[in-house]
PDB file of N, CA and C in Angstrom:
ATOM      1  N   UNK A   1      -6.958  -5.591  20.065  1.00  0.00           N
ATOM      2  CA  UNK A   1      -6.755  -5.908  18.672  1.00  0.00           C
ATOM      3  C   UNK A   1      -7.250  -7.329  18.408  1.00  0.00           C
ATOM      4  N   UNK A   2      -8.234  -7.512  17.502  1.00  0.00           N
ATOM      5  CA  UNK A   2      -8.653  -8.689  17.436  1.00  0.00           C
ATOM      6  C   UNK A   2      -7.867  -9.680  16.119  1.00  0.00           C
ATOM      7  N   UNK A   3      -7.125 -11.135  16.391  1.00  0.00           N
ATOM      8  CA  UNK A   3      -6.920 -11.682  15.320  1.00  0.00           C
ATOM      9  C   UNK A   3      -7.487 -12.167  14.692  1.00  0.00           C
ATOM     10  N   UNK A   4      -6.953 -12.544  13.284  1.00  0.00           N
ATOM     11  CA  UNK A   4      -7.979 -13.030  12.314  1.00  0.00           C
ATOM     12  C   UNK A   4      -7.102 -14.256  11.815  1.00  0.00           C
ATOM     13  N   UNK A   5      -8.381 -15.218  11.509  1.00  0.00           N
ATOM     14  CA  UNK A   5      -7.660 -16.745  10.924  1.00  0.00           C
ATOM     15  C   UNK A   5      -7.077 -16.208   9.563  1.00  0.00           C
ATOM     16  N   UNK A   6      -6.431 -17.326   8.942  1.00  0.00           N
ATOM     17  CA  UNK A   6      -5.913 -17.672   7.612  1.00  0.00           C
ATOM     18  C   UNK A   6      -7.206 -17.567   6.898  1.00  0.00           C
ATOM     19  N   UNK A   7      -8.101 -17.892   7.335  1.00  0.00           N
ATOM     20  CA  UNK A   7      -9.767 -18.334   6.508  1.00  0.00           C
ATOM     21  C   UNK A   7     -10.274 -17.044   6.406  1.00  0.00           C
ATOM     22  N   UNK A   8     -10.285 -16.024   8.106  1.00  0.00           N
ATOM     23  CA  UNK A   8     -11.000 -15.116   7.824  1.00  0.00           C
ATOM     24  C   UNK A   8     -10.663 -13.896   6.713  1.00  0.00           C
ATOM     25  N   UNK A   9      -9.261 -13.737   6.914  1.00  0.00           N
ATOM     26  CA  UNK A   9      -8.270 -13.036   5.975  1.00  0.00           C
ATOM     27  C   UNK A   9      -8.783 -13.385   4.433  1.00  0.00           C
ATOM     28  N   UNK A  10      -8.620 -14.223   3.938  1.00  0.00           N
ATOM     29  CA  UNK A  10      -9.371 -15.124   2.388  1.00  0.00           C
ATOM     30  C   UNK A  10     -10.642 -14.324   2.704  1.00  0.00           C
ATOM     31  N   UNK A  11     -11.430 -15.293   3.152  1.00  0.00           N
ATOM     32  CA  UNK A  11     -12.886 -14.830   2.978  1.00  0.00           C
ATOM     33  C   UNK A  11     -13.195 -13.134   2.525  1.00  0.00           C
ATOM     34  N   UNK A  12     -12.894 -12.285   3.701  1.00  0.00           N
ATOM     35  CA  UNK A  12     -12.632 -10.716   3.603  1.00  0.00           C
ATOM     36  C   UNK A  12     -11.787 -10.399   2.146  1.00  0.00           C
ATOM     37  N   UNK A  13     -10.670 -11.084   1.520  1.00  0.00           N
ATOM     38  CA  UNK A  13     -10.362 -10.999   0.465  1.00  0.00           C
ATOM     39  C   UNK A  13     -10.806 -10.750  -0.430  1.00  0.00           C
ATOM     40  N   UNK A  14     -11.498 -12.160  -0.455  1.00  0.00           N
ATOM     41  CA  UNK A  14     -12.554 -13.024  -1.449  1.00  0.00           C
ATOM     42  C   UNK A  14     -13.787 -12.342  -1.665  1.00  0.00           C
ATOM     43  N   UNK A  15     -13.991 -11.696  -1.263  1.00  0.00           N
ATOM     44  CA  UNK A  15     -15.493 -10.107  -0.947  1.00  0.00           C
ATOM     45  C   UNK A  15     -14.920  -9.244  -1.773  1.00  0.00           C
ATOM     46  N   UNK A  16     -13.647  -8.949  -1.419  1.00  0.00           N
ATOM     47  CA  UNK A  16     -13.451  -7.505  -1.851  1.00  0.00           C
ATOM     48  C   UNK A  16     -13.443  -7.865  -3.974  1.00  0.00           C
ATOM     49  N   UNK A  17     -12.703  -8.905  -3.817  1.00  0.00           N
ATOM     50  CA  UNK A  17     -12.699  -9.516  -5.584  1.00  0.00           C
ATOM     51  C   UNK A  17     -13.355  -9.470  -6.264  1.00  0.00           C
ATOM     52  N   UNK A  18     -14.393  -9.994  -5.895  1.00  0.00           N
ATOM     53  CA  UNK A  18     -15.887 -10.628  -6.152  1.00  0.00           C
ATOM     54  C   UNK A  18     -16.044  -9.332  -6.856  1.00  0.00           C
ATOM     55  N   UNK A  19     -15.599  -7.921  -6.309  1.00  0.00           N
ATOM     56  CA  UNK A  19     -16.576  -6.520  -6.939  1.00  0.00           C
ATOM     57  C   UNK A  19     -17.957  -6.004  -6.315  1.00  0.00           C
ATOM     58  N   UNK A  20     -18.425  -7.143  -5.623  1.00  0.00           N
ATOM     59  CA  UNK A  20     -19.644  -6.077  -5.176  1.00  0.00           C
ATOM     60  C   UNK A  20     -20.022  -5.822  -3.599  1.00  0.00           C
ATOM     61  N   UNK A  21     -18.757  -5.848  -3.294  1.00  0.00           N
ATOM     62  CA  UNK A  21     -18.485  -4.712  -2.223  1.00  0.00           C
ATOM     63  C   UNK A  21     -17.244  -4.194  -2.178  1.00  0.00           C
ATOM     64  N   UNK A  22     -17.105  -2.651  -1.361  1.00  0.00           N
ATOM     65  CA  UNK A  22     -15.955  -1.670  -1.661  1.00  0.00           C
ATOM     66  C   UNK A  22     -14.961  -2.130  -0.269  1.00  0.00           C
ATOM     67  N   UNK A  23     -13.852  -1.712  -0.436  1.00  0.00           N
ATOM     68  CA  UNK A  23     -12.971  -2.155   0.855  1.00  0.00           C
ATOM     69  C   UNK A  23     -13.359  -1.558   1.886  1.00  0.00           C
ATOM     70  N   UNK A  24     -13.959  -0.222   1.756  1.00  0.00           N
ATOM     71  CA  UNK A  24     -13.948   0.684   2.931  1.00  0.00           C
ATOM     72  C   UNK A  24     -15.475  -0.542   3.792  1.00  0.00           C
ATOM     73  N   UNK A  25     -15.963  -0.899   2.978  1.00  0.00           N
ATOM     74  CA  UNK A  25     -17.289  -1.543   3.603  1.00  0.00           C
ATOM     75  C   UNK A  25     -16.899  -2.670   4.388  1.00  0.00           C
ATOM     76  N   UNK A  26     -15.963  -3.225   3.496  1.00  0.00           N
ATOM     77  CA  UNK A  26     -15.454  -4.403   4.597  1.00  0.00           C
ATOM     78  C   UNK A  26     -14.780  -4.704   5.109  1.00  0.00           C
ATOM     79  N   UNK A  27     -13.973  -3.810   5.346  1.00  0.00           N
ATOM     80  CA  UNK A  27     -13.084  -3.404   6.397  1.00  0.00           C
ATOM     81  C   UNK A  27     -13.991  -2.952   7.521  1.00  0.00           C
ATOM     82  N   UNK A  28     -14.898  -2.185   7.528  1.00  0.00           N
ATOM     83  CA  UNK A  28     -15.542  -1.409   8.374  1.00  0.00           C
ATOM     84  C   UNK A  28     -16.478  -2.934   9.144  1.00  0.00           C
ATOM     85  N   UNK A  29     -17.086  -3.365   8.311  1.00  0.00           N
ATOM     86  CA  UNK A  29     -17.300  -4.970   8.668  1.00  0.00           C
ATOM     87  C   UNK A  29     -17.107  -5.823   9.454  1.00  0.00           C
ATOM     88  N   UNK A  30     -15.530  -5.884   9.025  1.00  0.00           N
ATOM     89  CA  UNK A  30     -14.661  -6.807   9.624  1.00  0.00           C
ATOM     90  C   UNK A  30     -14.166  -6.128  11.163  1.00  0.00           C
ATOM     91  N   UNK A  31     -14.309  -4.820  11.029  1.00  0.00           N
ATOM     92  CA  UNK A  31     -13.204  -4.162  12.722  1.00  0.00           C
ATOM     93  C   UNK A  31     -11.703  -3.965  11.852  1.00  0.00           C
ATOM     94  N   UNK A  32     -11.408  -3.489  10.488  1.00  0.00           N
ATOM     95  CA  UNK A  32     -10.377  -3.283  10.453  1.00  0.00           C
ATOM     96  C   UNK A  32     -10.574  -1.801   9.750  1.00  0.00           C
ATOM     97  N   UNK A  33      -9.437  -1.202   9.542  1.00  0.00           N
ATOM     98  CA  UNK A  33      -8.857  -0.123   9.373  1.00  0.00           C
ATOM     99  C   UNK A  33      -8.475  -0.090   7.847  1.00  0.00           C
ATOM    100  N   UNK A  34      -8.786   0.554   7.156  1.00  0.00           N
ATOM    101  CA  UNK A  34      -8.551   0.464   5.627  1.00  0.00           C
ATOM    102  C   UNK A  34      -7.368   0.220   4.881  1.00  0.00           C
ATOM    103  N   UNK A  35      -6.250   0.335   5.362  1.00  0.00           N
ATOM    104  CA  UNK A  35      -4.971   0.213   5.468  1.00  0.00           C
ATOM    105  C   UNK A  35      -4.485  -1.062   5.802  1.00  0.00           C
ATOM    106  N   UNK A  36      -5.208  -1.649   6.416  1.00  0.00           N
ATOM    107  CA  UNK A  36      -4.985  -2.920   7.244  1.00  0.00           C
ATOM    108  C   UNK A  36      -5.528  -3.816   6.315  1.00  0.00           C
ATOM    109  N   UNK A  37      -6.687  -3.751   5.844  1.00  0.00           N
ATOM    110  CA  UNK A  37      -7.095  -4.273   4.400  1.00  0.00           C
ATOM    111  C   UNK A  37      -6.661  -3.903   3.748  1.00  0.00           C
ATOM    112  N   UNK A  38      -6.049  -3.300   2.934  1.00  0.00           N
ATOM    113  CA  UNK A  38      -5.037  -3.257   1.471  1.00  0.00           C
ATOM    114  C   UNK A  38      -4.219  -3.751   1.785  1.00  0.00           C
ATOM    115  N   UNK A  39      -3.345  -3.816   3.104  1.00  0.00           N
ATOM    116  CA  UNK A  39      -2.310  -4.513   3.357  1.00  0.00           C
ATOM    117  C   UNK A  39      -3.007  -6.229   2.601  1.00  0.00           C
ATOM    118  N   UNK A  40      -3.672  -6.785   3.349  1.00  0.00           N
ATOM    119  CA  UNK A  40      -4.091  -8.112   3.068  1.00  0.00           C
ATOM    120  C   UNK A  40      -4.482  -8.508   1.593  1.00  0.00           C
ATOM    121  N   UNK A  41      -4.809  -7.358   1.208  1.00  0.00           N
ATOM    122  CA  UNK A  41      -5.547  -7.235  -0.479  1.00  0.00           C
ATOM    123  C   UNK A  41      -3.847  -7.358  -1.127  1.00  0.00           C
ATOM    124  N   UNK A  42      -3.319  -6.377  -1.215  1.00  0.00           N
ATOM    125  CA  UNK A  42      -1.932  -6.316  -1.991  1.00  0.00           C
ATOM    126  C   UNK A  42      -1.180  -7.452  -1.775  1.00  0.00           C
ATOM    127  N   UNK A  43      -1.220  -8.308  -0.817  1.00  0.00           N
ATOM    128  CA  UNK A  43       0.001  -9.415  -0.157  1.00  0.00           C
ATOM    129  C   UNK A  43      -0.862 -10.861  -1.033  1.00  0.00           C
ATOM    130  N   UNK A  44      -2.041 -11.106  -0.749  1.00  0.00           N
ATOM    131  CA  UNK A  44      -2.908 -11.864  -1.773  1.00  0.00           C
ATOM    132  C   UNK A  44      -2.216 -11.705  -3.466  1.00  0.00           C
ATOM    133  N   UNK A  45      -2.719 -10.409  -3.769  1.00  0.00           N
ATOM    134  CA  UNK A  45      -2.650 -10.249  -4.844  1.00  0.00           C
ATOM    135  C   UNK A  45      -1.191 -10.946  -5.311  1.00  0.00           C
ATOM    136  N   UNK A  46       0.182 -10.879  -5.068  1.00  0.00           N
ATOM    137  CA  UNK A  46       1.252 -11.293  -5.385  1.00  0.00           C
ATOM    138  C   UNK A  46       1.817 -12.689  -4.912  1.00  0.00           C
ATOM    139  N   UNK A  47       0.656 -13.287  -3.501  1.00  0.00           N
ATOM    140  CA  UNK A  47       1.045 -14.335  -3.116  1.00  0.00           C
ATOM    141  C   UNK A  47       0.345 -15.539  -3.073  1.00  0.00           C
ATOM    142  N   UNK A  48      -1.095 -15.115  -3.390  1.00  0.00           N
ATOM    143  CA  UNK A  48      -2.219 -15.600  -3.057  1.00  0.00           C
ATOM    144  C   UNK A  48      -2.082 -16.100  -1.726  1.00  0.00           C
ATOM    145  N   UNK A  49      -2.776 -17.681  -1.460  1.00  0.00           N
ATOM    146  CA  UNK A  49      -3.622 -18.177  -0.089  1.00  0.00           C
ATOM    147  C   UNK A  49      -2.287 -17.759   0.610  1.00  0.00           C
ATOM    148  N   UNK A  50      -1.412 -18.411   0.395  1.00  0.00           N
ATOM    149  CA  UNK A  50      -0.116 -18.837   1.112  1.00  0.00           C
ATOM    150  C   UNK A  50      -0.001 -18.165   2.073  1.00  0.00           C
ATOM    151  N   UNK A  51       0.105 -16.579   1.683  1.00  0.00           N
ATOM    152  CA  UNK A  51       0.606 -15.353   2.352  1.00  0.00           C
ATOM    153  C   UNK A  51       0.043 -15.421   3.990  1.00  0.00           C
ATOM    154  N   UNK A  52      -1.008 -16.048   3.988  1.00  0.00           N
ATOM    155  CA  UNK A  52      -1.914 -15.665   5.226  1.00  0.00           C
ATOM    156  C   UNK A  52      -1.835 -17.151   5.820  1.00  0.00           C
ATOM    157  N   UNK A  53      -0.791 -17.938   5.826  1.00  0.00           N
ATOM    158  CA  UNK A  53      -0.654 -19.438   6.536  1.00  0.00           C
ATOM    159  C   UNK A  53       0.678 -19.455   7.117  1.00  0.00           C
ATOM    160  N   UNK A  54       0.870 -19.962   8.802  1.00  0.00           N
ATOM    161  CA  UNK A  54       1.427 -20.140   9.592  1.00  0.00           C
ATOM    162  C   UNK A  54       3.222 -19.413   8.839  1.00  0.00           C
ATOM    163  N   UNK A  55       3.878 -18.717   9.591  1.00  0.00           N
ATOM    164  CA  UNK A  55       4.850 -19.050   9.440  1.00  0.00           C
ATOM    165  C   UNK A  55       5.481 -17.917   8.036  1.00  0.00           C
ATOM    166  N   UNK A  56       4.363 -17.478   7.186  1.00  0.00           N
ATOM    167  CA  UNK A  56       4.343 -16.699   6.139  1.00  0.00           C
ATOM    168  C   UNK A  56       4.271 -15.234   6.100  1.00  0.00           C
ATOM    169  N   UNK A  57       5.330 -14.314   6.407  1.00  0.00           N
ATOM    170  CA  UNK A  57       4.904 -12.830   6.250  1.00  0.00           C
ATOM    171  C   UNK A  57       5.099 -11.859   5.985  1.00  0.00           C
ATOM    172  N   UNK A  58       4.750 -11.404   4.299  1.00  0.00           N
ATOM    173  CA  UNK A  58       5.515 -11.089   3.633  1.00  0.00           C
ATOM    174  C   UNK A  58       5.443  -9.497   3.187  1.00  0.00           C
ATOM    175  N   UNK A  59       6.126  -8.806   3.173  1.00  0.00           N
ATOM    176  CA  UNK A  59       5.890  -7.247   2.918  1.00  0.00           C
ATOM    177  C   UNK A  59       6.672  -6.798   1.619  1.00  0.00           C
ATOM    178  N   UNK A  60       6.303  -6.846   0.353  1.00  0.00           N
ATOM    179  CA  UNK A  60       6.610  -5.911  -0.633  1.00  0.00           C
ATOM    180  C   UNK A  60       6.803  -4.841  -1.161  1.00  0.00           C
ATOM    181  N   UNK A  61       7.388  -3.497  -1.330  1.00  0.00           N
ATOM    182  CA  UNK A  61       6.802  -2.751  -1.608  1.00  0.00           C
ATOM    183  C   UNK A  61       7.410  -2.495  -3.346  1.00  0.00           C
ATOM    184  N   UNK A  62       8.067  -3.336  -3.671  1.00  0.00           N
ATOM    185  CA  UNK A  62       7.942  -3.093  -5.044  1.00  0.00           C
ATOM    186  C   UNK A  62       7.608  -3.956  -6.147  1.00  0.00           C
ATOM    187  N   UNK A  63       8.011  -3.964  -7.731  1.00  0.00           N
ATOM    188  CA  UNK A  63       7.171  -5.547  -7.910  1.00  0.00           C
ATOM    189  C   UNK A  63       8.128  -6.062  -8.874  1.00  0.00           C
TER     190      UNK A  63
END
């Protein structure tokens, strides 16, 4: 299982936002699992950067 920085997590984010690429692409990209990216996409979305820095880890499932 390979980890990913605070940066790489953003960046891969920061792609999917942008609109012009689909998750399945960059996930597939990155070595992750599509699921594994929405996880990171949805936790952004409600927490932004934060979510993905030391110490931070947060699981929602409602809003």
């Amino acid at each position: 299982m390979t980890k990913f920085s605070s940066d790489e997590k953003i960046q891969a984010v920061m792609r999917y936002e942008k609109g012009s690429e689909s998750l399945k692409s960059i996930a597939k990209s990155s070595g992750l699992h599509d699921s594994v990216f929405l996880n990171w996409i949805r936790q952004y979305e409600h927490h932004r950067e934060k979510v993905f820095y030391k110490g931070l880890y947060i699981i929602s499932y409602t809003d």
